[in-house]
PDB file of N, CA and C in Angstrom:
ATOM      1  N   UNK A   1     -19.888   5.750  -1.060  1.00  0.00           N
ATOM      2  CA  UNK A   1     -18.496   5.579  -1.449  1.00  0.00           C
ATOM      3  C   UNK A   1     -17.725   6.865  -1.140  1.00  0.00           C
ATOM      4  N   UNK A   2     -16.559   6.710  -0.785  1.00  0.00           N
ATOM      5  CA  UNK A   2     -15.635   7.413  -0.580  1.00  0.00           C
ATOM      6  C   UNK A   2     -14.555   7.655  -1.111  1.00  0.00           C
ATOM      7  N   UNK A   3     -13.337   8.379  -0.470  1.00  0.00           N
ATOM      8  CA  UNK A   3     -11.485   8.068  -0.723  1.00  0.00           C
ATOM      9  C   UNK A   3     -11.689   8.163   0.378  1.00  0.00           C
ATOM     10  N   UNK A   4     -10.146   7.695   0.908  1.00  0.00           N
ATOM     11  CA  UNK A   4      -9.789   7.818   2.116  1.00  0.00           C
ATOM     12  C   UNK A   4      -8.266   8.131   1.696  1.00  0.00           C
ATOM     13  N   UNK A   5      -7.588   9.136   2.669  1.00  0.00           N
ATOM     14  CA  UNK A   5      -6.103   9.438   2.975  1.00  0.00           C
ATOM     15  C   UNK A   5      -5.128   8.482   4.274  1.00  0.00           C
ATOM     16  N   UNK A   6      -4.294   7.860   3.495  1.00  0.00           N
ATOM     17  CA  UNK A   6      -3.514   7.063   4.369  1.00  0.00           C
ATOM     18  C   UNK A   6      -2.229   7.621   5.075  1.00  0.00           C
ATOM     19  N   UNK A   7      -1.886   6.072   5.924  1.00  0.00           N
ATOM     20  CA  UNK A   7      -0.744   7.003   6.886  1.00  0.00           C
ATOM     21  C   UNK A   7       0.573   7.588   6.008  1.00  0.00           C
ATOM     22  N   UNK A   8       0.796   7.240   4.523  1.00  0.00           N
ATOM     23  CA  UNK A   8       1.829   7.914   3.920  1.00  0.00           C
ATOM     24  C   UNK A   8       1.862   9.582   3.825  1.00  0.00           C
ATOM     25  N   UNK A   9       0.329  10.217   4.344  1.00  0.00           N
ATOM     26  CA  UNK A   9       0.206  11.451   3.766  1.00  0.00           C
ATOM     27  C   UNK A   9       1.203  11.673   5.278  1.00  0.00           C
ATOM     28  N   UNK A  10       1.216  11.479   5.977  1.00  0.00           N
ATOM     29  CA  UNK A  10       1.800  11.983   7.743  1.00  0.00           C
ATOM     30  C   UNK A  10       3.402  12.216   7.431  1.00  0.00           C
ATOM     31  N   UNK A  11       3.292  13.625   7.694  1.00  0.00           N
ATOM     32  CA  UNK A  11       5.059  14.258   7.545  1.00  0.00           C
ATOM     33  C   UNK A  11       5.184  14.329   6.022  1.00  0.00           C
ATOM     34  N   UNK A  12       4.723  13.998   5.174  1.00  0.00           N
ATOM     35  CA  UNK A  12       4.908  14.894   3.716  1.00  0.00           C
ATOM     36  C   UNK A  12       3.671  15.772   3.141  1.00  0.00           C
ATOM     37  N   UNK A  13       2.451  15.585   3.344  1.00  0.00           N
ATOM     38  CA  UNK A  13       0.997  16.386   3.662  1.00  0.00           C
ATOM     39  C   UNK A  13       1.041  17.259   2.113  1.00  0.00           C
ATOM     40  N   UNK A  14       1.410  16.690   1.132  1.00  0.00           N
ATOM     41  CA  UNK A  14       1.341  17.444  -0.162  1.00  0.00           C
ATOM     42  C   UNK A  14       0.031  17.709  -0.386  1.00  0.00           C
ATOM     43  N   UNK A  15      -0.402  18.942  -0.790  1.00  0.00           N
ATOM     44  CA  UNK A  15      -1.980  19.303  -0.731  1.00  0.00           C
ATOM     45  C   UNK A  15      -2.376  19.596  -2.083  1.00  0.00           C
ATOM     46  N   UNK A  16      -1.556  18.795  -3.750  1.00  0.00           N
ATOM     47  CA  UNK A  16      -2.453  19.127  -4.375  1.00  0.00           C
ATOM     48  C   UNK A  16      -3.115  18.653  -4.656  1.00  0.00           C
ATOM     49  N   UNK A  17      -4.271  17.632  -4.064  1.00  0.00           N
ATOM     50  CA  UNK A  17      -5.131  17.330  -3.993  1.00  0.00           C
ATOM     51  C   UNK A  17      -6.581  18.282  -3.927  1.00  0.00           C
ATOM     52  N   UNK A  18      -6.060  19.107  -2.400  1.00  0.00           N
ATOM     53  CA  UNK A  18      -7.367  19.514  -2.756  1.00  0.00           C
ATOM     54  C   UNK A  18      -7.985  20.896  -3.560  1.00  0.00           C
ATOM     55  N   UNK A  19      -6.331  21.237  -4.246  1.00  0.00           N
ATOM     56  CA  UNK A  19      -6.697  21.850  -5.489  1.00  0.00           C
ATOM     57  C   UNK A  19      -7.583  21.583  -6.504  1.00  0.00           C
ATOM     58  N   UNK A  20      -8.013  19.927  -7.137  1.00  0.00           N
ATOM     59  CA  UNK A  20      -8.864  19.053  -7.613  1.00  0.00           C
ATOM     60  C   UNK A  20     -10.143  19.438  -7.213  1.00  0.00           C
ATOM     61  N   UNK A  21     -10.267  18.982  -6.044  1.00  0.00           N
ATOM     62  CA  UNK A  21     -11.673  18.541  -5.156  1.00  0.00           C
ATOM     63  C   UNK A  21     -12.689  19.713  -5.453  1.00  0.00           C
ATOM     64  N   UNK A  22     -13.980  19.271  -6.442  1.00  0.00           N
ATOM     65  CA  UNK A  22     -15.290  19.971  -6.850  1.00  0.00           C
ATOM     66  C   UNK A  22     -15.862  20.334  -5.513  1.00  0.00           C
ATOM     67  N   UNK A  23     -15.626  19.421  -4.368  1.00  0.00           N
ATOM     68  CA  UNK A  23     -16.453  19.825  -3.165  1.00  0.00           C
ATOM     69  C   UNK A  23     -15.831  19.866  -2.002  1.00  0.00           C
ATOM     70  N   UNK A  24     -14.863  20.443  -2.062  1.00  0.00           N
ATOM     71  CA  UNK A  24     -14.080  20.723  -1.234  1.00  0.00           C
ATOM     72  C   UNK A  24     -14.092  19.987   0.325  1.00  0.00           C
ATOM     73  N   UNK A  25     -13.759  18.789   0.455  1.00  0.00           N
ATOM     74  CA  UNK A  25     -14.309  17.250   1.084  1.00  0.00           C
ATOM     75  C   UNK A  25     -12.637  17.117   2.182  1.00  0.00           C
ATOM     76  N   UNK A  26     -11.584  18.301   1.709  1.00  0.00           N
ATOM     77  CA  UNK A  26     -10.381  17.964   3.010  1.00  0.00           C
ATOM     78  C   UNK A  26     -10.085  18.446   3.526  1.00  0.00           C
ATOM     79  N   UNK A  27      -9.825  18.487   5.149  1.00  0.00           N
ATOM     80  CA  UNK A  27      -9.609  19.156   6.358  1.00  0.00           C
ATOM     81  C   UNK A  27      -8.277  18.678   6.428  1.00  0.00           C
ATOM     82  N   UNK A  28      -7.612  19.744   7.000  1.00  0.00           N
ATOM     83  CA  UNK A  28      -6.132  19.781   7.560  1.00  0.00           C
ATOM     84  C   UNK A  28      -5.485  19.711   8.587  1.00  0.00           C
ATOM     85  N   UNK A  29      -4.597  18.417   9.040  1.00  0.00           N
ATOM     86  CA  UNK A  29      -4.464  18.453  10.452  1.00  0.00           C
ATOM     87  C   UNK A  29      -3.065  19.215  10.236  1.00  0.00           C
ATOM     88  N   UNK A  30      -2.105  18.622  11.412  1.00  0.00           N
ATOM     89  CA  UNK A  30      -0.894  19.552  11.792  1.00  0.00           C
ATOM     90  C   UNK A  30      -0.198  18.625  10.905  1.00  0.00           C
ATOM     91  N   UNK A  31       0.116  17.124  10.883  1.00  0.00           N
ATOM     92  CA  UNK A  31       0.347  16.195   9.974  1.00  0.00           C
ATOM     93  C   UNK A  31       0.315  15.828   9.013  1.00  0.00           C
ATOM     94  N   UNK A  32      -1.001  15.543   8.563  1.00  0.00           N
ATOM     95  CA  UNK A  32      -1.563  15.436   7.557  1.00  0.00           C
ATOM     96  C   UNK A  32      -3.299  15.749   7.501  1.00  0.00           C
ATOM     97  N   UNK A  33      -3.769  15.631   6.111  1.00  0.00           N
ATOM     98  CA  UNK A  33      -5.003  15.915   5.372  1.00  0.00           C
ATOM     99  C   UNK A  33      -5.963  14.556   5.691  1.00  0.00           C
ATOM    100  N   UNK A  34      -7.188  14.840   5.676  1.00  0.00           N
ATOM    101  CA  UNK A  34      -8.006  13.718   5.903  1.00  0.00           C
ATOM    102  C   UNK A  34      -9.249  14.208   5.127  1.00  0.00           C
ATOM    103  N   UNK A  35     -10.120  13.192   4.389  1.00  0.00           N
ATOM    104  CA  UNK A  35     -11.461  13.437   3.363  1.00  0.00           C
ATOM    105  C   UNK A  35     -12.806  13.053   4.187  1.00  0.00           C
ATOM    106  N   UNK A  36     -13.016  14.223   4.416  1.00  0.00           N
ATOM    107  CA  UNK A  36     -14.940  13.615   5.129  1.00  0.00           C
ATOM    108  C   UNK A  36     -15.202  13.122   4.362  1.00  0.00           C
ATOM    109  N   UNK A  37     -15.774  11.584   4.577  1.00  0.00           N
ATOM    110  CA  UNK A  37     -16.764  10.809   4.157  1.00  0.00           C
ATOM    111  C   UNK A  37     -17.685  11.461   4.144  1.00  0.00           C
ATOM    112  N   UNK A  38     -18.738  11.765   4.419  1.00  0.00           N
ATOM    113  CA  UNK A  38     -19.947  11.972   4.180  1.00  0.00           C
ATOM    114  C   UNK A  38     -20.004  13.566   2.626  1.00  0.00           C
ATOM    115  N   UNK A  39     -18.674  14.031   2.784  1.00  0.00           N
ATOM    116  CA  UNK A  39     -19.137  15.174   1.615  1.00  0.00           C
ATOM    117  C   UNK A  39     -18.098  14.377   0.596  1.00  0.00           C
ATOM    118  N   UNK A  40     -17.201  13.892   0.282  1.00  0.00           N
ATOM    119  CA  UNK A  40     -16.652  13.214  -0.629  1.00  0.00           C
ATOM    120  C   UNK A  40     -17.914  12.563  -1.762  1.00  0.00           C
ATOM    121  N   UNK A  41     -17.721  13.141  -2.925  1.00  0.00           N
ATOM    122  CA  UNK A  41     -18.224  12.432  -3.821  1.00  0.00           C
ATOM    123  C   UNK A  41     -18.278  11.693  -4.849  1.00  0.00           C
ATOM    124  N   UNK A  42     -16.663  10.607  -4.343  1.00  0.00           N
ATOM    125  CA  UNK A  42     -15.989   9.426  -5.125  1.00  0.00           C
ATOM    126  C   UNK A  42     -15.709  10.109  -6.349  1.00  0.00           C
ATOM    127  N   UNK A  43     -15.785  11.025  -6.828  1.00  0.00           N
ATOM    128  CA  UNK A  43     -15.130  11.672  -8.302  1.00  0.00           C
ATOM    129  C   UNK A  43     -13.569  10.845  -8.580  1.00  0.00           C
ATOM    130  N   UNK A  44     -12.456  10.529  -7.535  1.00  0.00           N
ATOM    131  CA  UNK A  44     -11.575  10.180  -7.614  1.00  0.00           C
ATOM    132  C   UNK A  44      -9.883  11.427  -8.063  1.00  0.00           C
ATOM    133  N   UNK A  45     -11.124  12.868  -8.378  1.00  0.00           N
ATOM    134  CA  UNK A  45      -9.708  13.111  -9.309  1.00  0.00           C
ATOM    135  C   UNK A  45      -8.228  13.419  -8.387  1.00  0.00           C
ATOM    136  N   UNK A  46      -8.862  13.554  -6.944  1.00  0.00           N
ATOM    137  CA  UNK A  46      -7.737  13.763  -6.260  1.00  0.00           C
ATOM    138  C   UNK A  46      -6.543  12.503  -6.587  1.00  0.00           C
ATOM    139  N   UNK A  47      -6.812  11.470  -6.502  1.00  0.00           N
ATOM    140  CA  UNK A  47      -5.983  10.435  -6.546  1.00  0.00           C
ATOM    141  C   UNK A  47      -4.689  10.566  -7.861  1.00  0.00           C
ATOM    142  N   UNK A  48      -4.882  10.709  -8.764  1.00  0.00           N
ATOM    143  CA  UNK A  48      -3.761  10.405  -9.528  1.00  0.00           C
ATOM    144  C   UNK A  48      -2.567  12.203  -9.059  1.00  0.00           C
ATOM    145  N   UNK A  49      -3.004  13.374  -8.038  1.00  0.00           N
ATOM    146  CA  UNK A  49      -2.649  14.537  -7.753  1.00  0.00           C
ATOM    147  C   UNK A  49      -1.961  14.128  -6.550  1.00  0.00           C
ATOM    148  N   UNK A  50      -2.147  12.786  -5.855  1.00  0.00           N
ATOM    149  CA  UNK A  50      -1.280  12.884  -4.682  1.00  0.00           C
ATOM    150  C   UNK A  50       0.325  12.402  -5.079  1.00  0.00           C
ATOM    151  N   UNK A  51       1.490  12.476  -4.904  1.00  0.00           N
ATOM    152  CA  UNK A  51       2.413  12.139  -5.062  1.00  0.00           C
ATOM    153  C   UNK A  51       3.168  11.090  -4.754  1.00  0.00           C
ATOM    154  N   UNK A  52       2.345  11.001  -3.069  1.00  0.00           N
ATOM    155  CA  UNK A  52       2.938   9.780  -1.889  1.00  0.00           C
ATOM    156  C   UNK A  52       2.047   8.899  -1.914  1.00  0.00           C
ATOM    157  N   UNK A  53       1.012   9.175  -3.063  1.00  0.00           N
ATOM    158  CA  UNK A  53      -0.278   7.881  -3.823  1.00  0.00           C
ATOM    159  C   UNK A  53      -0.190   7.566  -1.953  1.00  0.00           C
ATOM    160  N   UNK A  54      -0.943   8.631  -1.178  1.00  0.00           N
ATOM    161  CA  UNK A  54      -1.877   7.986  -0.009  1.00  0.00           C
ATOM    162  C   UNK A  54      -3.065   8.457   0.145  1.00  0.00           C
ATOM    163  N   UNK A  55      -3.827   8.318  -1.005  1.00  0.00           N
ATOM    164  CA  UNK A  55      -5.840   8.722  -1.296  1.00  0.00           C
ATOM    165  C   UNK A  55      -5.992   6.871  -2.105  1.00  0.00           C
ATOM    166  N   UNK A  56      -6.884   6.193  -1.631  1.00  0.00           N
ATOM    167  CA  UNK A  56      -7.264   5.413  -1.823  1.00  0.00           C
ATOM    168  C   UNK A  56      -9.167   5.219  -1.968  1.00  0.00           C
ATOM    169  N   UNK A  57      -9.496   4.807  -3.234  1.00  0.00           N
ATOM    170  CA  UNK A  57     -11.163   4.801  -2.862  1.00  0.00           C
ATOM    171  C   UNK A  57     -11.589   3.914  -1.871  1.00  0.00           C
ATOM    172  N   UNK A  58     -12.309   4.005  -1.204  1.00  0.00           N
ATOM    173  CA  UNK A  58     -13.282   2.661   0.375  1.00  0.00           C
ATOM    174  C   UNK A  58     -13.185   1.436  -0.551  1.00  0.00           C
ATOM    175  N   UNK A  59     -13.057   0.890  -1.747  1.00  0.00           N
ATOM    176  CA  UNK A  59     -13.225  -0.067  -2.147  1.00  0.00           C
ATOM    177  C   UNK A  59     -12.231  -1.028  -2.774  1.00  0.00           C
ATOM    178  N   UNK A  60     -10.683  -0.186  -2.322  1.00  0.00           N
ATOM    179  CA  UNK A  60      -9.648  -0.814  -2.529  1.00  0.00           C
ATOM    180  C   UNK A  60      -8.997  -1.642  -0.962  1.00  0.00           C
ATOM    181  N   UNK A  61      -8.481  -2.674  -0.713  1.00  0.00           N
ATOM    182  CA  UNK A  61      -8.319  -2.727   0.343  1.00  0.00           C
ATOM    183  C   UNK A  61      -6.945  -2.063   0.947  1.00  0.00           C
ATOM    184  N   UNK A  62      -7.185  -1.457   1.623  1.00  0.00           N
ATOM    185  CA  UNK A  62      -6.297  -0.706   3.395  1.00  0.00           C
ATOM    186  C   UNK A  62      -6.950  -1.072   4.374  1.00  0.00           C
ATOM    187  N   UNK A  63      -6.397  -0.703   5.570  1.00  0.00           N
ATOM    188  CA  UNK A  63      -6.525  -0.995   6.919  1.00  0.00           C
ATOM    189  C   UNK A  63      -7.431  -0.129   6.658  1.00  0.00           C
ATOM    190  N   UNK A  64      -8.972  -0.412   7.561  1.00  0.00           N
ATOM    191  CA  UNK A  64     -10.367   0.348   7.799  1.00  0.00           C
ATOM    192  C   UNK A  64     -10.252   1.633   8.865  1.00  0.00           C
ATOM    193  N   UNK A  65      -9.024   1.010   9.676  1.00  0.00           N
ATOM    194  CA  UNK A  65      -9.137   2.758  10.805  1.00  0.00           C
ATOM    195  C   UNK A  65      -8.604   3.592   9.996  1.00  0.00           C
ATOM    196  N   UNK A  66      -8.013   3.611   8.678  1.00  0.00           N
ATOM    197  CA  UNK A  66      -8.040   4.660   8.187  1.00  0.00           C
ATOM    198  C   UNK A  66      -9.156   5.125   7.730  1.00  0.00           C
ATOM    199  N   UNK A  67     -10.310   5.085   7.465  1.00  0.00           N
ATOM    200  CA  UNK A  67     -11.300   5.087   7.359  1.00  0.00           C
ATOM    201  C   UNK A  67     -12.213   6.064   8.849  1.00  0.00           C
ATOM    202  N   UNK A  68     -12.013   5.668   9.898  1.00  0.00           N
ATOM    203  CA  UNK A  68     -12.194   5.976  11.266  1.00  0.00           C
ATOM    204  C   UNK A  68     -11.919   7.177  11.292  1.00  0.00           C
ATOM    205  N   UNK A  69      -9.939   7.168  11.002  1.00  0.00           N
ATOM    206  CA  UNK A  69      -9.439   8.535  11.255  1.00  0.00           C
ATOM    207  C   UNK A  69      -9.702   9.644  10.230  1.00  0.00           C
ATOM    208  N   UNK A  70     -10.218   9.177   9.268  1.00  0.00           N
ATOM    209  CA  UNK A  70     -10.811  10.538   8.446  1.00  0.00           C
ATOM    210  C   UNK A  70     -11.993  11.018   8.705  1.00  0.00           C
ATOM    211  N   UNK A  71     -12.583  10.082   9.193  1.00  0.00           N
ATOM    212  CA  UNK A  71     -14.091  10.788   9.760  1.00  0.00           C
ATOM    213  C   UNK A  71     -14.266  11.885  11.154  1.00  0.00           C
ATOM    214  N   UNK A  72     -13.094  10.979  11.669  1.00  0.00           N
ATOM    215  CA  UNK A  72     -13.270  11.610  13.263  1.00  0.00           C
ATOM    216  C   UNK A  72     -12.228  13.141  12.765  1.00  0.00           C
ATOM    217  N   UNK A  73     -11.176  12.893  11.968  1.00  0.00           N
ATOM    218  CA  UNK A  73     -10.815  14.269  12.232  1.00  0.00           C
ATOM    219  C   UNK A  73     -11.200  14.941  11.234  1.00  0.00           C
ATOM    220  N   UNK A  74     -11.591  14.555   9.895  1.00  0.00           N
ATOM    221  CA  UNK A  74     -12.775  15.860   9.036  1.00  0.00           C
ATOM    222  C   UNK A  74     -12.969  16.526  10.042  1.00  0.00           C
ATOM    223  N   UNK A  75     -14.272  15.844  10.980  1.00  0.00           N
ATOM    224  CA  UNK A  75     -14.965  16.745  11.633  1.00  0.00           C
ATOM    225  C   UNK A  75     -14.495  17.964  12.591  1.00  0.00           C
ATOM    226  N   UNK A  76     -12.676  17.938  13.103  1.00  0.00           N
ATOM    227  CA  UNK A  76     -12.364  18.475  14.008  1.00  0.00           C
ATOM    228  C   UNK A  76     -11.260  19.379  13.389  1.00  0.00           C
ATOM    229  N   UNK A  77     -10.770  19.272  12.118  1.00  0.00           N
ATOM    230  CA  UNK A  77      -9.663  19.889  11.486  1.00  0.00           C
ATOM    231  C   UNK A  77     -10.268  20.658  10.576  1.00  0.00           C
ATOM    232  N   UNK A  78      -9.796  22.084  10.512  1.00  0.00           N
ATOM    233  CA  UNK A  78     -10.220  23.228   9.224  1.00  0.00           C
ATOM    234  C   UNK A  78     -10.231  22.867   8.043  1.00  0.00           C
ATOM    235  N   UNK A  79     -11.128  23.408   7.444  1.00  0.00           N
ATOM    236  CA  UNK A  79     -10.825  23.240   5.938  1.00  0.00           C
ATOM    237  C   UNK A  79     -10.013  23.729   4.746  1.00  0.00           C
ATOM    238  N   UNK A  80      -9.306  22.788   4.410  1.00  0.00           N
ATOM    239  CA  UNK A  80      -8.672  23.263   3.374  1.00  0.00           C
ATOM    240  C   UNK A  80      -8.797  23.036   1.863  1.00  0.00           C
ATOM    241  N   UNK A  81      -8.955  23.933   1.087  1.00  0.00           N
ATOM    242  CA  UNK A  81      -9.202  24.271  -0.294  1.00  0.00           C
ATOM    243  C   UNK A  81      -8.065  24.861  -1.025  1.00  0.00           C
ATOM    244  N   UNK A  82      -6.559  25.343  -1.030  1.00  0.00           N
ATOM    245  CA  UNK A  82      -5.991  25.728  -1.777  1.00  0.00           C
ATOM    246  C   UNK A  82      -4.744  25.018  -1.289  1.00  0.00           C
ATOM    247  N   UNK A  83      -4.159  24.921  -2.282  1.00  0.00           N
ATOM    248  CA  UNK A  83      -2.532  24.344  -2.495  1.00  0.00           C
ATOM    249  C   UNK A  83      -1.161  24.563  -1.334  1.00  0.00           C
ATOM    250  N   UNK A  84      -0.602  24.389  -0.516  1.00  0.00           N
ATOM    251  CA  UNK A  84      -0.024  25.138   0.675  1.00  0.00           C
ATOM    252  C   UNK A  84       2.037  24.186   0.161  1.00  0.00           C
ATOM    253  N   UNK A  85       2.522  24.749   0.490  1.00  0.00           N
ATOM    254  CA  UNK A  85       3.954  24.141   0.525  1.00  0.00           C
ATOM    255  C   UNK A  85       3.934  23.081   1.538  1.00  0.00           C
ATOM    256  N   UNK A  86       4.443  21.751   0.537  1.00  0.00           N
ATOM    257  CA  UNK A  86       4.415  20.692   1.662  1.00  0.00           C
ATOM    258  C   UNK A  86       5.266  20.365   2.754  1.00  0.00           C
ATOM    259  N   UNK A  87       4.823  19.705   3.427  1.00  0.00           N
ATOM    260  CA  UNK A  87       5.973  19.133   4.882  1.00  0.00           C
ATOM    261  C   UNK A  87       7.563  19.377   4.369  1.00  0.00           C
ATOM    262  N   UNK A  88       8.558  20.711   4.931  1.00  0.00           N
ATOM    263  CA  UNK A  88       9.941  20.726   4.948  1.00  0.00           C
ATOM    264  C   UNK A  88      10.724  19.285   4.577  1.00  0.00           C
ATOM    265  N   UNK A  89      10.367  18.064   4.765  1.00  0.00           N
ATOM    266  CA  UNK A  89      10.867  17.083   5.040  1.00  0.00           C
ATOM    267  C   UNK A  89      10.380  15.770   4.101  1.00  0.00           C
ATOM    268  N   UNK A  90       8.950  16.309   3.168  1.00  0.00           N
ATOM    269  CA  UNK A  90       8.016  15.492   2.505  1.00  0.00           C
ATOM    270  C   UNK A  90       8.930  14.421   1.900  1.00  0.00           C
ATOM    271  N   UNK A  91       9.250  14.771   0.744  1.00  0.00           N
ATOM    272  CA  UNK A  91      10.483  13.838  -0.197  1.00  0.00           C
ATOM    273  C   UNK A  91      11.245  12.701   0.450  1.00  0.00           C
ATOM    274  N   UNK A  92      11.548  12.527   1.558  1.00  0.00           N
ATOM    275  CA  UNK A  92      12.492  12.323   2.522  1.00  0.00           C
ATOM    276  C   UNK A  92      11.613  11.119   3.453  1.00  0.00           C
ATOM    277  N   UNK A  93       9.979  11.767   3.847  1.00  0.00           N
ATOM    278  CA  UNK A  93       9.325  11.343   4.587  1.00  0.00           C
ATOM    279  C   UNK A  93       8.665   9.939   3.537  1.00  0.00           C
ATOM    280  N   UNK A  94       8.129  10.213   2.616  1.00  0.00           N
ATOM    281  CA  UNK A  94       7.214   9.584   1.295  1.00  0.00           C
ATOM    282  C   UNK A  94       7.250   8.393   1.321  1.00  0.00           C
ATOM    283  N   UNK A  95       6.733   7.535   1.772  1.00  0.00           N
ATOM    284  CA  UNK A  95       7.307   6.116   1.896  1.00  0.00           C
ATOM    285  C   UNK A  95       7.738   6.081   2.810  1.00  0.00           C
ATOM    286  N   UNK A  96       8.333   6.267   4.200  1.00  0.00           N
ATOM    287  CA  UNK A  96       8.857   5.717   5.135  1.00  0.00           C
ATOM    288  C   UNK A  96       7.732   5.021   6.269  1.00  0.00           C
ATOM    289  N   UNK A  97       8.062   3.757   6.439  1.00  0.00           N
ATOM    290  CA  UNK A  97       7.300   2.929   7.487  1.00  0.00           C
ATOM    291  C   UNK A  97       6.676   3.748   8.603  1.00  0.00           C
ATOM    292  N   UNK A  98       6.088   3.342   9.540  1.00  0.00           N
ATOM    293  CA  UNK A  98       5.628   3.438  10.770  1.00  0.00           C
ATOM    294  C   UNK A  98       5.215   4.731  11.335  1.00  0.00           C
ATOM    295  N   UNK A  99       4.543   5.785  10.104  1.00  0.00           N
ATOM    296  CA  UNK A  99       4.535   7.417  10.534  1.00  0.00           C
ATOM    297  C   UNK A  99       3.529   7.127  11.242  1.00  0.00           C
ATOM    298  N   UNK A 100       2.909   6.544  11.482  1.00  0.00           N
ATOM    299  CA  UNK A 100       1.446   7.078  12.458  1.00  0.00           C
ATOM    300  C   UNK A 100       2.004   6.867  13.939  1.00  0.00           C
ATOM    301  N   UNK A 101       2.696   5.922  14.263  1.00  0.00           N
ATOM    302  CA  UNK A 101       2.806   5.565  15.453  1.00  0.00           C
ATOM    303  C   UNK A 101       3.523   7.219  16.038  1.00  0.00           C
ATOM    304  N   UNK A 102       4.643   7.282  15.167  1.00  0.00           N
ATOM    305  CA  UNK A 102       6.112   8.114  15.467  1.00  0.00           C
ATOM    306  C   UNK A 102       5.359   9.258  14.959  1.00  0.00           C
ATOM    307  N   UNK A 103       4.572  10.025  13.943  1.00  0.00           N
ATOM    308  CA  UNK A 103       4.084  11.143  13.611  1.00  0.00           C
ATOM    309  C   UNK A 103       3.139  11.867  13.771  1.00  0.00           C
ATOM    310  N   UNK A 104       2.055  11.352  13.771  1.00  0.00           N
ATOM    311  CA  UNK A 104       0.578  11.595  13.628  1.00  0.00           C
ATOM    312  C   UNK A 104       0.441  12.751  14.709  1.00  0.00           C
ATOM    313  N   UNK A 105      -0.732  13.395  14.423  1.00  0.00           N
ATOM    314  CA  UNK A 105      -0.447  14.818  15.493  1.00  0.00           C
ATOM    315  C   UNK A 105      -2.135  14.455  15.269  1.00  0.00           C
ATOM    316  N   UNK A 106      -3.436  14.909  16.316  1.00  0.00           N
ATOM    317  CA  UNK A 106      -4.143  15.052  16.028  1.00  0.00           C
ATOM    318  C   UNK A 106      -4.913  16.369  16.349  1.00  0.00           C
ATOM    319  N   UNK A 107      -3.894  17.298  16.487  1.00  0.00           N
ATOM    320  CA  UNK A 107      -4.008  18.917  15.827  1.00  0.00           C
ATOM    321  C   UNK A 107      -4.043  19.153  14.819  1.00  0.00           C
ATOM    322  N   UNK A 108      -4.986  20.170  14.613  1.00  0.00           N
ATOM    323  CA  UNK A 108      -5.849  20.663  13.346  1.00  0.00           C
ATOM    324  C   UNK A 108      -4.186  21.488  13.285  1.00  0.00           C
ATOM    325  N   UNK A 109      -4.733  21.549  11.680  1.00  0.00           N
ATOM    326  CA  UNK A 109      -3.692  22.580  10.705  1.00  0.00           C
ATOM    327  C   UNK A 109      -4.368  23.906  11.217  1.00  0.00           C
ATOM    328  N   UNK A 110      -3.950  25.248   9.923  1.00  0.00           N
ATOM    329  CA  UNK A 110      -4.042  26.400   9.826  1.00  0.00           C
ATOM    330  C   UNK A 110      -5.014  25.904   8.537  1.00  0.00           C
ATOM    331  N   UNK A 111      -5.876  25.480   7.735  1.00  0.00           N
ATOM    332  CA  UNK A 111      -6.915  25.393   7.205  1.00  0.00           C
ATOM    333  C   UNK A 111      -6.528  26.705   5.897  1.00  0.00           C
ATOM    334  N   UNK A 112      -7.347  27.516   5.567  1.00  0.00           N
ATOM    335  CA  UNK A 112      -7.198  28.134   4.206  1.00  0.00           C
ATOM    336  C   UNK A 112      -6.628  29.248   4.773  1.00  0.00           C
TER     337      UNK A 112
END
């Protein structure tokens, strides 16, 4: 079992999440945050810390390539462990339709 981060985190990327995280399980793209599956250890507490509520556990239903895209870019994006100022634009972004198509970057962040 897992969480997974959805396309709402893209262009608002609020990170206190992985202020929470016992095992420090999220990598940072240029966009947004994504949770390796394999070190995630379903604790959940990130979830009620996201704002744009886009951390979902594997056992709620979302679209599964979100699922895909956290695995593939865990592995390729730095890690991040402390709190960072979110996306200039977050508030604004939070809810708006269609960010993956129009946003998604799959450049790694600046990590810790």
């Amino acid at each position: 079992m897992t969480h997974v981060v959805l396309e709402n985190c893209i262009r608002c990327k609020y990170t206190d999440c992985v202020e929470v995280c016992p095992v420090d399980c999220f990598y940072e793209g240029e966009t947004m945050l994504a949770i390796h599956p394999d070190e995630c250890i379903d604790c959940g507490v990130c979830v009620p810390e996201c704002p744009a509520e886009a951390i979902v556990p594997d056992s709620e239903p979302f679209d599964p390539v979100w699922l895909d895209i956290n695995r593939q870019y865990a592995s390729q994006w730095p890690n991040i462990t402390q709190k960072k100022t979110p996306a200039v634009d977050a508030d604004a972004m939070n809810g708006a339709p269609g960010k993956y198509g129009q946003f998604f970057s799959p450049e790694p962040g600046t990590g810790d």
